[in-house]
Protein backbone atom coordinates (compact mmCIF):
# COMPACT_ATOMS: atom_id res chain seq x y z
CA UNK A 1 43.13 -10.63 -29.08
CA UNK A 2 41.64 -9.74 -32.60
CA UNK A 3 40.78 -6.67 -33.71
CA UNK A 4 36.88 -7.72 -33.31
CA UNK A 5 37.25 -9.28 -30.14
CA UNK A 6 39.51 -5.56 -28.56
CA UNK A 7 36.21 -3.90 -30.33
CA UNK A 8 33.57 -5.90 -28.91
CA UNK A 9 35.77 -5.71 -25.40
CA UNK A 10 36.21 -2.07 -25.58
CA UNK A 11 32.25 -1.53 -25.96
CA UNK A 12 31.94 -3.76 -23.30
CA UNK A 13 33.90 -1.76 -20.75
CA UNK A 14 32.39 1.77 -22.42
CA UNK A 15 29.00 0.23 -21.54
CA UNK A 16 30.33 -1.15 -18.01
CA UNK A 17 31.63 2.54 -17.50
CA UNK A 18 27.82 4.14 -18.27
CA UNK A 19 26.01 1.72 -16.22
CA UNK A 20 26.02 3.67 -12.84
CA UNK A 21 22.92 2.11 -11.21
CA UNK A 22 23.75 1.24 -7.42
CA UNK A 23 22.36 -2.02 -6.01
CA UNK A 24 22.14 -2.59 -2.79
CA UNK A 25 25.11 -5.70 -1.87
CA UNK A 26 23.74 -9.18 -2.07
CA UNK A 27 24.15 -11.13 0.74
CA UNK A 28 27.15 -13.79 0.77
CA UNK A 29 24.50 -16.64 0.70
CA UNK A 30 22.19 -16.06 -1.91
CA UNK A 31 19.31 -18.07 -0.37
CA UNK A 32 18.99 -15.62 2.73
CA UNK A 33 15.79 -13.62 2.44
CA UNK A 34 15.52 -10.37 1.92
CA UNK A 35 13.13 -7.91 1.46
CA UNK A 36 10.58 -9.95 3.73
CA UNK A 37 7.09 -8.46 4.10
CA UNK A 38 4.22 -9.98 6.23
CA UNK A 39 -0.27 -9.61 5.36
CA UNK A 40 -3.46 -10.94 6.48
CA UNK A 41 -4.19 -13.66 4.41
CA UNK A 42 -7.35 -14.82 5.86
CA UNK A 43 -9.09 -14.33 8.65
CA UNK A 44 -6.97 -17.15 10.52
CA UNK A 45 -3.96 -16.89 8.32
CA UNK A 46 -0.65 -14.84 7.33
CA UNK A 47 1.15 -14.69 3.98
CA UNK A 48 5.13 -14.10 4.65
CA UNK A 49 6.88 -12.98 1.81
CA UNK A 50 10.50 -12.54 1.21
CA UNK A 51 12.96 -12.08 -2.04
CA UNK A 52 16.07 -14.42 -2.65
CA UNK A 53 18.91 -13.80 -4.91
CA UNK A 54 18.25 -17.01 -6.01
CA UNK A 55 15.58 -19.65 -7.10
CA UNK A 56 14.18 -21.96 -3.97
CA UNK A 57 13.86 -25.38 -4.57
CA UNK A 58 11.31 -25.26 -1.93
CA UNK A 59 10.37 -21.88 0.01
CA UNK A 60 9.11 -22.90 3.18
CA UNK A 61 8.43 -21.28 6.84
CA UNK A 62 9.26 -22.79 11.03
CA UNK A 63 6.47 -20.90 12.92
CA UNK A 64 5.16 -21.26 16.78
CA UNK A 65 4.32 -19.94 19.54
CA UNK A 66 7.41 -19.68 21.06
CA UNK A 67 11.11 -18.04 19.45
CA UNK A 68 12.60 -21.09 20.77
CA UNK A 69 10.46 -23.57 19.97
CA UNK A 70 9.40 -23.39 15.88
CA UNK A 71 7.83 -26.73 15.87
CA UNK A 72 5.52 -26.32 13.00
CA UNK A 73 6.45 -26.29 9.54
CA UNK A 74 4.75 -24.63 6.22
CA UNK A 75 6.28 -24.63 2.17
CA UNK A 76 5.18 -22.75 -0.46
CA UNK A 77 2.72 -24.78 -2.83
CA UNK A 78 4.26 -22.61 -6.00
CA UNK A 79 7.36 -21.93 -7.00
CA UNK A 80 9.91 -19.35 -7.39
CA UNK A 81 8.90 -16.55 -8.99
CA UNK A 82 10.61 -13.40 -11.03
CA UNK A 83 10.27 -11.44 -14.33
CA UNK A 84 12.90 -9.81 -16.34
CA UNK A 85 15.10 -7.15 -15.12
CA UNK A 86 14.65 -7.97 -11.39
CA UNK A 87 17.67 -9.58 -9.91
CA UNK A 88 15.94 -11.63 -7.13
CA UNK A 89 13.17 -14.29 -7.08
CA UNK A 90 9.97 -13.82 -5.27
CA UNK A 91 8.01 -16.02 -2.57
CA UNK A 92 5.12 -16.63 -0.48
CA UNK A 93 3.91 -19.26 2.08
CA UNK A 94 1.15 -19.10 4.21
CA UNK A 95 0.85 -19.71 7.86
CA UNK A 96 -3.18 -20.97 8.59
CA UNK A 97 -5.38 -22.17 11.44
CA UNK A 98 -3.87 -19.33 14.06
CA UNK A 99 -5.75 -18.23 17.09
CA UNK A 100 -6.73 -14.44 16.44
CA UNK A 101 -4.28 -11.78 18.47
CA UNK A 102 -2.41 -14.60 19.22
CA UNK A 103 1.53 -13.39 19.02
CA UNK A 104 3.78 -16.19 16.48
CA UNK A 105 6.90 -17.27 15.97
CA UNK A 106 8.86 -17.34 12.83
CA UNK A 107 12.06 -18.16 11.11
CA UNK A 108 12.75 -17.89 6.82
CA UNK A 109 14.48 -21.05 6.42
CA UNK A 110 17.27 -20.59 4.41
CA UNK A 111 20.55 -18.77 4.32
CA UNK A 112 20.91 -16.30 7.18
CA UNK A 113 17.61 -15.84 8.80
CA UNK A 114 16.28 -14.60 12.15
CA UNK A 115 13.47 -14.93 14.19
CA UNK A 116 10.65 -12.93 13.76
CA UNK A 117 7.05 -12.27 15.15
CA UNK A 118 3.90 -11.26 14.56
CA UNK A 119 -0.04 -10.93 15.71
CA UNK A 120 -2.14 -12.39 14.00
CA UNK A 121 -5.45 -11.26 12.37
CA UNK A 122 -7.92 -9.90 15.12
CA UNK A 123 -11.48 -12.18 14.61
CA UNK A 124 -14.22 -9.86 13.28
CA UNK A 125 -16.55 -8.16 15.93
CA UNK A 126 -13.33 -8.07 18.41
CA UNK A 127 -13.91 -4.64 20.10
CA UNK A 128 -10.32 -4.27 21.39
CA UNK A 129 -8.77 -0.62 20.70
CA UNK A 130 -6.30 -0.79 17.70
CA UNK A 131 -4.58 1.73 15.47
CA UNK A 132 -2.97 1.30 11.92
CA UNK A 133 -1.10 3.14 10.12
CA UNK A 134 -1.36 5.15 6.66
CA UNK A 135 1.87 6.05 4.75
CA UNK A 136 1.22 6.71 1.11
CA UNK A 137 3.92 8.08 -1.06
CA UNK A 138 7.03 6.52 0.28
CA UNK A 139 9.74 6.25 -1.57
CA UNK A 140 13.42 4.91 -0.78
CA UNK A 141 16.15 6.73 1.23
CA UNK A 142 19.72 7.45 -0.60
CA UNK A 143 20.91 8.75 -3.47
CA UNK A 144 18.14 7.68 -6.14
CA UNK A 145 15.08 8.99 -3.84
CA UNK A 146 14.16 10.44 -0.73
CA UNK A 147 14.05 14.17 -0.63
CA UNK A 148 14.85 15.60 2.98
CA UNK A 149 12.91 18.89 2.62
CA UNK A 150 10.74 20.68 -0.02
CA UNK A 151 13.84 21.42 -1.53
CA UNK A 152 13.93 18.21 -4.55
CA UNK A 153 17.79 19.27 -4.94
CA UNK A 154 18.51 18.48 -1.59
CA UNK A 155 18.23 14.97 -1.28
CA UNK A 156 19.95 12.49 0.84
CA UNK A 157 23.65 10.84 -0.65
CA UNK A 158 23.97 8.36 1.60
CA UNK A 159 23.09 4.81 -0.13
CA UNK A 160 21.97 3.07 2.45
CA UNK A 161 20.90 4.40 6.00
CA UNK A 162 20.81 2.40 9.11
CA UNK A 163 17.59 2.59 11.00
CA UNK A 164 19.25 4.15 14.07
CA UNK A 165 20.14 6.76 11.65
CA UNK A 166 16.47 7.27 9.89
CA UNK A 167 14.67 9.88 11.84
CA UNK A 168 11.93 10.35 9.31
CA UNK A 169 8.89 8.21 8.89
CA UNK A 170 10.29 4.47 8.32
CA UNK A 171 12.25 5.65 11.80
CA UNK A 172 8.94 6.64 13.27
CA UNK A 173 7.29 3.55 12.29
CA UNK A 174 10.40 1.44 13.75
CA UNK A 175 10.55 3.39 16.89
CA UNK A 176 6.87 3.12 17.70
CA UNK A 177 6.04 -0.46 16.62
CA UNK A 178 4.71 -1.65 19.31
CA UNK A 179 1.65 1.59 18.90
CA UNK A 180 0.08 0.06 15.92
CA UNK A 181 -0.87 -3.42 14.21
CA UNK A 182 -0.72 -2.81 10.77
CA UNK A 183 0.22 -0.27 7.88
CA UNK A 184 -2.13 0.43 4.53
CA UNK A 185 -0.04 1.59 1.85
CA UNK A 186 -2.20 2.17 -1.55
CA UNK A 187 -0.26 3.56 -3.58
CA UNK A 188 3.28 4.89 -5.19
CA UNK A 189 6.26 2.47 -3.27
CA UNK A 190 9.36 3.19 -2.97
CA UNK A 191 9.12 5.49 -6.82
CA UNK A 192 11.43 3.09 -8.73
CA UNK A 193 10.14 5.10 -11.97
CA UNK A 194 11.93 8.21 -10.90
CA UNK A 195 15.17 6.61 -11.75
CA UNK A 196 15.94 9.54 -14.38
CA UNK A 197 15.82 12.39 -11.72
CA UNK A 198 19.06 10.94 -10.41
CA UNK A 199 22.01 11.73 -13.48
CA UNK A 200 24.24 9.05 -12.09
CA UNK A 201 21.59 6.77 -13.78
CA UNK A 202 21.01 8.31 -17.49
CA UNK A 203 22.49 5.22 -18.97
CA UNK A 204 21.48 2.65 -17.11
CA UNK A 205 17.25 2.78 -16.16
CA UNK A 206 16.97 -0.80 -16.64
CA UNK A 207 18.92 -1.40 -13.52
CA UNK A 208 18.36 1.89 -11.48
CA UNK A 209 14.38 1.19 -11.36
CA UNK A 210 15.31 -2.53 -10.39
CA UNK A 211 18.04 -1.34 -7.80
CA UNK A 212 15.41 1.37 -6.28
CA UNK A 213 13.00 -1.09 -5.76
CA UNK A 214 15.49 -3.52 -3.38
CA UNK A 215 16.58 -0.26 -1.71
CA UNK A 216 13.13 0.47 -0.46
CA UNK A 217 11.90 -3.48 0.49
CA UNK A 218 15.15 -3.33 2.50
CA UNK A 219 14.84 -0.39 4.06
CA UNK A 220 11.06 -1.24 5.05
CA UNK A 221 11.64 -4.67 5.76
CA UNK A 222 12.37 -4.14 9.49
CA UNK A 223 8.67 -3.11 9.47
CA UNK A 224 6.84 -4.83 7.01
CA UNK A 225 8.33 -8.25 8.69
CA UNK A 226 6.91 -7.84 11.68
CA UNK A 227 3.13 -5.78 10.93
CA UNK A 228 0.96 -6.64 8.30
CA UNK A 229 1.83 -4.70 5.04
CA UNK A 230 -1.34 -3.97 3.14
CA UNK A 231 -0.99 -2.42 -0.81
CA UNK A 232 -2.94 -1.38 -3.42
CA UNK A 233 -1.42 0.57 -6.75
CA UNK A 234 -0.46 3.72 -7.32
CA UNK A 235 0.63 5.62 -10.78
CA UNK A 236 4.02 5.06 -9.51
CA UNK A 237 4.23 1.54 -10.06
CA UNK A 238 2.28 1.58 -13.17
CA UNK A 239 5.54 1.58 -15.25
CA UNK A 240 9.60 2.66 -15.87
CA UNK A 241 8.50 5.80 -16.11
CA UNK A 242 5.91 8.42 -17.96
CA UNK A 243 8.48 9.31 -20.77
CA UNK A 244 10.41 6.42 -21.17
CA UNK A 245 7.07 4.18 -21.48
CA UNK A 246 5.54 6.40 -24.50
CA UNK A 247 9.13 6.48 -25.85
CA UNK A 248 9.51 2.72 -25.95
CA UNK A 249 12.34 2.67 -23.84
CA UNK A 250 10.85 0.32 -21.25
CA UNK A 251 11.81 -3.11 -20.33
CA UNK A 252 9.49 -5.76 -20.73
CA UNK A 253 9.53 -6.23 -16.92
CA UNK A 254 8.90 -2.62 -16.29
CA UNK A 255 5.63 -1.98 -17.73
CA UNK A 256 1.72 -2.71 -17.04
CA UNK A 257 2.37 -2.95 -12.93
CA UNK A 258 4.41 -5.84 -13.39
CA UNK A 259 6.66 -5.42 -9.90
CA UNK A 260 3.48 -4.71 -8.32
CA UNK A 261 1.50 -7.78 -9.44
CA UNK A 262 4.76 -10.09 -8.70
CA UNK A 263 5.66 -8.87 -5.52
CA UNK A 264 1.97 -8.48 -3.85
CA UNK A 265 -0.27 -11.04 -6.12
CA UNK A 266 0.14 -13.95 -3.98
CA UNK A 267 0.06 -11.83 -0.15
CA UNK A 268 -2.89 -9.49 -0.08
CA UNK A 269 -6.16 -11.64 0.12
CA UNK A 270 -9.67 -11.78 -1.81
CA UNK A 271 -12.56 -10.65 0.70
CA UNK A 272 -13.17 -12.54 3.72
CA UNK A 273 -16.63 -14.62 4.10
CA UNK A 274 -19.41 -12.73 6.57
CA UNK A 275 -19.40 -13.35 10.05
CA UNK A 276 -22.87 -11.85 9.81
CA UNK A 277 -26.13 -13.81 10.32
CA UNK A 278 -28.23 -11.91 7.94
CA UNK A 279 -28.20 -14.32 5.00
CA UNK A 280 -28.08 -11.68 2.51
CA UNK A 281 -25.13 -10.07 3.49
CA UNK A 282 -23.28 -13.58 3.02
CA UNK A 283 -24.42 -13.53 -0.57
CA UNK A 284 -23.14 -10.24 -1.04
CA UNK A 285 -19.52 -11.40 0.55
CA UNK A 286 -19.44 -14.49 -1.51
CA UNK A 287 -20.14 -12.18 -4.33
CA UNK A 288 -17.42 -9.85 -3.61
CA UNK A 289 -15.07 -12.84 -2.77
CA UNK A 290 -15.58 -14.28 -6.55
CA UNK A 291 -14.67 -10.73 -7.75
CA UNK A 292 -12.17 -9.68 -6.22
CA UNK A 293 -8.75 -9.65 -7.78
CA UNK A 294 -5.49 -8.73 -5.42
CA UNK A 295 -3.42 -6.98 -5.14
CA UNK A 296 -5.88 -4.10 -6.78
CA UNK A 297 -9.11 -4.77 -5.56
CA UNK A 298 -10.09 -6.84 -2.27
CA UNK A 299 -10.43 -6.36 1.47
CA UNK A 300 -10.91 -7.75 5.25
CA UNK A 301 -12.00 -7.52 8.55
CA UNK A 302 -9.96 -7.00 10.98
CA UNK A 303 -11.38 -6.34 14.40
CA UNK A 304 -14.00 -3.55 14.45
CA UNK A 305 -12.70 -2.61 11.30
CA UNK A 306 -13.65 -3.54 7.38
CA UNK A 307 -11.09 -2.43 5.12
CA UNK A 308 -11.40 -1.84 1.23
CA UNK A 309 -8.69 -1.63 -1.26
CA UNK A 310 -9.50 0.07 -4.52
CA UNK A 311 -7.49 0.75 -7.66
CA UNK A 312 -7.86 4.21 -8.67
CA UNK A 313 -5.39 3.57 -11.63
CA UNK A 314 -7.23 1.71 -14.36
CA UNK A 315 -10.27 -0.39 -14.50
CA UNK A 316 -13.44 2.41 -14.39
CA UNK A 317 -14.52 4.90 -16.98
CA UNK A 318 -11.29 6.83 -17.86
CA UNK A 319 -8.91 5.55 -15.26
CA UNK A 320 -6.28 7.42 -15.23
CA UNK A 321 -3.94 4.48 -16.18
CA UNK A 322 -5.93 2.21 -17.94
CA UNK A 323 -6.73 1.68 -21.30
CA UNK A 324 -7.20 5.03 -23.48
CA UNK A 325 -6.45 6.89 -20.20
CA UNK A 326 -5.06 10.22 -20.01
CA UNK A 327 -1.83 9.57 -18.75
CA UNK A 328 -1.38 7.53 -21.48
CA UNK A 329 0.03 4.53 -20.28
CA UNK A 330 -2.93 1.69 -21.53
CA UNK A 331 -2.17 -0.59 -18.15
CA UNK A 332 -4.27 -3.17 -17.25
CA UNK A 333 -7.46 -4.28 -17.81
CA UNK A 334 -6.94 -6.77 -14.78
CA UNK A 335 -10.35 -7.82 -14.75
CA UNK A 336 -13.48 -7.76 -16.54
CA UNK A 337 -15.34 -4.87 -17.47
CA UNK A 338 -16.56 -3.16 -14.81
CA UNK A 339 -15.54 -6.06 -12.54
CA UNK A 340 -14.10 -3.55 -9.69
CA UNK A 341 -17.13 -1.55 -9.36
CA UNK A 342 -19.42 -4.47 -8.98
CA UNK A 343 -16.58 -5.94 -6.60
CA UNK A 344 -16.80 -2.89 -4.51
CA UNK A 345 -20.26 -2.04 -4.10
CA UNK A 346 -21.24 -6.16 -3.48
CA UNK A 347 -18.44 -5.63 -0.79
CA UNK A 348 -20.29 -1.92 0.53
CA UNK A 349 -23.59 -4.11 0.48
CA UNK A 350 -21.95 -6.84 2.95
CA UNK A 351 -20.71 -4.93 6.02
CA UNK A 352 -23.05 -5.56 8.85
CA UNK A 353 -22.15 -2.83 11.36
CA UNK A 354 -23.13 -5.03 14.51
CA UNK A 355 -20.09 -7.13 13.08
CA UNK A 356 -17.43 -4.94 12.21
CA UNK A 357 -19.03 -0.96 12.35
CA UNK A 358 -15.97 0.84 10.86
CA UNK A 359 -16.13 0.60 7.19
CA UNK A 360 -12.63 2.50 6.12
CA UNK A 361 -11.72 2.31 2.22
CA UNK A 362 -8.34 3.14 0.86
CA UNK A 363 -7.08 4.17 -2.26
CA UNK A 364 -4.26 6.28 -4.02
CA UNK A 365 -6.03 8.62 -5.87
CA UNK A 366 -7.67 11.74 -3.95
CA UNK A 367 -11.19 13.15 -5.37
CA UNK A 368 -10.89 15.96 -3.03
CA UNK A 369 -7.51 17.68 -2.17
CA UNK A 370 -6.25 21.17 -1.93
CA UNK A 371 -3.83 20.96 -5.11
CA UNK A 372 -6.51 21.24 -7.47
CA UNK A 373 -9.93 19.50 -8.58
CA UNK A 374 -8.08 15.88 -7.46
CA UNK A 375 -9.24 12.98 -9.69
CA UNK A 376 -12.28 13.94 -11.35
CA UNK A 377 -12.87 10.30 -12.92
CA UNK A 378 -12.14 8.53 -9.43
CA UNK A 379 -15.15 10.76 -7.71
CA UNK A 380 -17.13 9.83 -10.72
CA UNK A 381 -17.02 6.08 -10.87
CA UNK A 382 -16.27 5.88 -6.27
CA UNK A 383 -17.91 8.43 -4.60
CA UNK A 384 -21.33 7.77 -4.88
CA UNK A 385 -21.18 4.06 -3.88
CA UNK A 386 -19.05 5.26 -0.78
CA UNK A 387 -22.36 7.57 0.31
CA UNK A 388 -25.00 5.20 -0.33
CA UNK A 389 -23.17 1.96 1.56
CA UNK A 390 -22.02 4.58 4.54
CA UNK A 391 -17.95 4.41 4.13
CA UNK A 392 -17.08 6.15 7.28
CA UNK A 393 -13.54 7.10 6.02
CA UNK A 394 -11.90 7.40 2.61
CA UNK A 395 -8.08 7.29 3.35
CA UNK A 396 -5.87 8.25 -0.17
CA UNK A 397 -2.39 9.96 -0.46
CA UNK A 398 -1.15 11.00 -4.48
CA UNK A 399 -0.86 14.83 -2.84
CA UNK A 400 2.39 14.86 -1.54
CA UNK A 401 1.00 16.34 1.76
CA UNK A 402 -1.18 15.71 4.88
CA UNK A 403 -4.89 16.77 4.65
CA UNK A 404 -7.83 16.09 6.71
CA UNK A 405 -11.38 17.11 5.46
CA UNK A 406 -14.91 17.34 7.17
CA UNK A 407 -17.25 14.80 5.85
CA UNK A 408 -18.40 16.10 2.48
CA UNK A 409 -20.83 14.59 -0.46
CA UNK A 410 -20.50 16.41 -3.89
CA UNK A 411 -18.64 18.97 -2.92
CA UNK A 412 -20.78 20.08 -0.10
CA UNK A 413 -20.11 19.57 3.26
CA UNK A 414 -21.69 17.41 5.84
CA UNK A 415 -23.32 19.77 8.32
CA UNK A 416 -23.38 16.85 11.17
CA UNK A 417 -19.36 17.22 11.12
CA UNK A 418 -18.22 14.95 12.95
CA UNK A 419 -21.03 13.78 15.10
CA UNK A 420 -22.68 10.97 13.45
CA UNK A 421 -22.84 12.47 9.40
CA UNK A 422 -23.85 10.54 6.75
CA UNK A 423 -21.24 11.32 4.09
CA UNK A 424 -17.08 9.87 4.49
CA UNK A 425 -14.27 11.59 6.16
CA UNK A 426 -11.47 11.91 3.61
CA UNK A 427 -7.89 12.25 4.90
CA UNK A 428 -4.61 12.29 2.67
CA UNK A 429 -1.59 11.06 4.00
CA UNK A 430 1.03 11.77 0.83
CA UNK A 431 3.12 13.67 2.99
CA UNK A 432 5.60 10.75 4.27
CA UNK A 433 8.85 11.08 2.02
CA UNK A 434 9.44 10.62 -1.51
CA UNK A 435 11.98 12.10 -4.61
CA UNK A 436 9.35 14.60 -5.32
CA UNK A 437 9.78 16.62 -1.48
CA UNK A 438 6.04 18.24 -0.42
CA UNK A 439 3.70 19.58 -2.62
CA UNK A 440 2.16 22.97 -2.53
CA UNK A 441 -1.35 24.21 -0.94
CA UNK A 442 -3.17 25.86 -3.94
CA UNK A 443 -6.65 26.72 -3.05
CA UNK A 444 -7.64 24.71 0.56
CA UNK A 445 -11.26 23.85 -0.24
CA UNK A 446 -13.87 25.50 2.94
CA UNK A 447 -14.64 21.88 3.92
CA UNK A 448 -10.51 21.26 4.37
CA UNK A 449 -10.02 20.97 8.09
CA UNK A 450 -6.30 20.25 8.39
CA UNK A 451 -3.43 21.05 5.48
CA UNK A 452 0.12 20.65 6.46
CA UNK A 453 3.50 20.35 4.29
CA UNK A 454 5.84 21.92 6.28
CA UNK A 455 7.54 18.76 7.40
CA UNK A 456 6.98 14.74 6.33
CA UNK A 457 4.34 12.84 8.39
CA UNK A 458 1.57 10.70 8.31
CA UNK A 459 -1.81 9.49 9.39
CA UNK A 460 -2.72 7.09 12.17
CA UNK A 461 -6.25 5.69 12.55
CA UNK A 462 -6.83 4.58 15.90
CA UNK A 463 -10.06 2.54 16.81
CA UNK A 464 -11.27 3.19 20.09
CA UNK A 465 -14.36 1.90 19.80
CA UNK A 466 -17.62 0.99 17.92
CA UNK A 467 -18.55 4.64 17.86
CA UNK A 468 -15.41 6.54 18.20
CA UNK A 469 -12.63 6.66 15.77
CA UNK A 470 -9.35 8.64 16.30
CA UNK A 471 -7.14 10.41 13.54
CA UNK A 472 -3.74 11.39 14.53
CA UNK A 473 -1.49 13.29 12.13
CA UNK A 474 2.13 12.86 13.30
CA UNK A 475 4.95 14.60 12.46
CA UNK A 476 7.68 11.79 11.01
CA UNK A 477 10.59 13.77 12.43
CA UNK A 478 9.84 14.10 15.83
CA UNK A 479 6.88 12.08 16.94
CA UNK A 480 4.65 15.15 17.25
CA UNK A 481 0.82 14.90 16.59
CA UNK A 482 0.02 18.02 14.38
CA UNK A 483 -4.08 17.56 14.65
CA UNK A 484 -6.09 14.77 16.35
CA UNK A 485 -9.85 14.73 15.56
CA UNK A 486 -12.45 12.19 16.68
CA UNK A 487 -15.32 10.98 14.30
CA UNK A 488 -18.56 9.74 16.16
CA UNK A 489 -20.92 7.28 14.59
CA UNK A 490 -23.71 5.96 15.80
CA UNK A 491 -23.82 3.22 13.78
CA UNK A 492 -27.68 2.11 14.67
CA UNK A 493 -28.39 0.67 11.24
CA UNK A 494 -26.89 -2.65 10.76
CA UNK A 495 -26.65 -2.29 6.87
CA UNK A 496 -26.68 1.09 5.33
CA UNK A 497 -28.15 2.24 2.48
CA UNK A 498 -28.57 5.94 1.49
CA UNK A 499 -30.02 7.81 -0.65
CA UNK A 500 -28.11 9.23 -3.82
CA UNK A 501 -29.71 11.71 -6.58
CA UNK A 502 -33.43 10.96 -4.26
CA UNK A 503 -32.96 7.14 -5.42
CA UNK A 504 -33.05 5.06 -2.07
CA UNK A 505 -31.02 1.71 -2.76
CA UNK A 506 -32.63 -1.39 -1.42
């Protein structure tokens, strides 16, 4: 060996020695899928999603009605996907024409796969009871994330935990499964950009944020396989991380959302067509349809429910991640100017409450919390288009806590409460488990009806009927529900439209 080659060998092994990111182990065959993640696609369709270790000629899906008997067949009309620094390549194929809350069939092909089920999407108007979930601010279990109390020293060393092991809230979601159809998660997944807070990694980011990003689809996957995953962005995946981005230390693949837009921009859907026979509200929905742009901004029906997904990250008046922002990270634009808000309040305008009469609308970002004055550009650019179209509840997380508030406009509280107001019931659920442990209560505003961070847990919205919807806050731990409240609506008007600052909108 030359002198240059022992030189270039010995850096080599120095920089081998450094890098002390943990992956996860790949699988022996590198085709099997991993990381697999089911959502509504349509209202007759499901996208299945899954990671390889290796580029798919084809990706493609066996589906039926029956585990032993797949005898349909769908592939992938794109191909593999991935973007640099992530060790796996990224897939989607959709499964169309199902009967609604109809229970399917379905087996990966490739590698070592199982069979898997799921429901699909409930038809619009169906007035069967259903709950889903809320569990914002999740981050991965092991020795680059999860904190086990409010203590962010004490965190868990074990890499990876078996699900008979995970008594916190993936556990509660495996354990109760069969309670709930589907999960909304806007927002901060699995914290890959906390990579730093572990020492182990110092040297080696580029890997650690890739590693803790396979740690957490794993660890969710026996979830997210089986009940419809449904995502919008949250600051966390905006980029590495806050110092290293404005330092220049990121890698290309770790900036401007790019995980997020990979992973989710060919699963979460556009805005479903009306099922209503009011000929304006169609317009509207087509409208919202053509603007729309998943995985940020988009949403469906899904039994007596219409769900919104927002992006309270960038693309409004000082967003707190977009362009000129103040956490100075200049993501997006990812549409035209003010292309969300005309998205949201065309979708608003569509919802015909004899259709679908819960209109729920999730986002990251809290404009109300008990942590301080919340995001103060979100409530300026959302909150009054959530009054005047009637959202009945605004679900967010970004407070690492659990909160529950009475209906409240501007600051000012609803006096209906919870019989039939006018103004949205806000709930955060950013209590479920991350690096960062619980946050702190600093001053609980009056209208605050629930505030809890003595333990991790999360929200479940439970749709009993057309006037009666159920919030549960459960304890991840144990299973126990820590407050239950019941919001009535009437819902007599078929299209709402309230007035805001004395201006009635037509």
């Amino acid at each position: 060996m030359t002198p240059v080659q022992s030189l270039v060998a010995g850096m080599a092994l120095a920089a081998s020695a450094s890098a002390a990111a943990t992956y996860p182990p790949r699988p022996a065959n590198l085709a099997t899928p991993v990381q697999q993640r089911i959502a509504i696609d349509g209202p007759n369709s499901m996208a299945i999603s899954w990671n390889t270790h290796q580029s798919l000629d084809r990706a493609c899906v066996e589906w039926g009605t029956a585990a032993t008997k797949l005898s349909n067949k769908v592939c992938a009309d794109t191909d593999s996907v991935t973007y640099p620094s992530s060790r796996t390549w990224f897939h989607t194929v959709v499964v169309r024409n199902l009967k609604p809350a109809t229970r399917y069939y379905y087996r990966i092909m490739g590698g070592e796969s199982s069979v898997e089920h799921f429901l699909s999407p409930r038809a619009a108007g169906d007035a069967t009871p259903f709950s889903m979930n809320a569990i914002i601010d999740l981050g991965a279990y092991g020795q680059d994330g999860f904190t086990l109390s409010k203590n962010p020293t004490k965190r868990d060393t074990i890499p990876d935990i078996p699900m008979s092991m995970n008594h916190t809230t993936i556990g509660r979601l495996g354990a109760t499964i069969d309670d709930y159809e589907l999960i909304l998660h806007p927002g901060d997944l699995g914290y890959a950009d906390t990579w730093a807070e572990n020492p182990a990694n110092k040297d080696d980011g580029e890997n650690a944020f890739a590693a803790i990003l396979e740690r957490f689809y794993l660890q969710l996957a026996p979830i997210s396989q089986r009940k419809p995953y449904m995502v919008s962005p949250g600051n966390h995946e905006a980029a590495c991380g806050l110092s290293d981005h404005k330092n220049h230390f990121c890698p290309e693949g770790q900036k401007n959302f790019t995980d997020f837009r990979v992973r989710f921009g060919r699963n979460m859907p556009t805005a479903f067509e009306s099922k209503s026979d009011d000929h304006q509200a169609r317009i509207n929905a087509n409208k919202a349809q053509k603007l729309a742009n998943p995985p940020f901004w988009f949403s469906f029906d899904y039994g007596m429910a219409h769900v919104v997904m927002i992006d309270t990250e960038t693309d409004f008046e000082n967003a707190p991640d977009g362009i000129g922002g103040p956490e100075g990270l200049d993501s997006g634009p990812f549409g035209a100017p003010n292309q969300q808000l005309e998205f949201l309040e065309a979708d608003l305008a569509s919802v015909d409450r004899s259709v679908t009469p819960w209109l729920v609308v999730a986002g990251h970002r809290p404009w109300y919390a008990a942590s301080g004055p919340g995001c103060v550009a979100c409530k300026a650019a959302f909150e009054k288009l959530f009054y005047r179209y009637g959202v009945d509840v605004g679900v967010f997380g970004h407070v690492h806590n659990s909160q529950r508030y009475l209906p409240v406009y501007d600051g000012v509280a609803d006096p209906a409460g919870l019989d039939d107001p006018e103004a949205p019931m806000y709930i955060v659920s950013g209590g479920t488990g991350n690096i960062h442990g619980l946050d702190p209560f600093a001053k609980i505003p009056h209208f605050n009806a629930f505030a809890y961070n003595d333990d991790f847990s999360y929200a479940s919205l439970r749709f009993q009927d057309a006037h009666n919807l159920r919030v549960d806050f459960i304890r991840s731990a144990t299973g126990e529900v820590l407050d239950t409240s019941v919001l009535h609506k009437s819902h007599k008007q078929r299209f709402v439209r309230q007035s805001v600052d004395g201006q009635l909108e037509l």
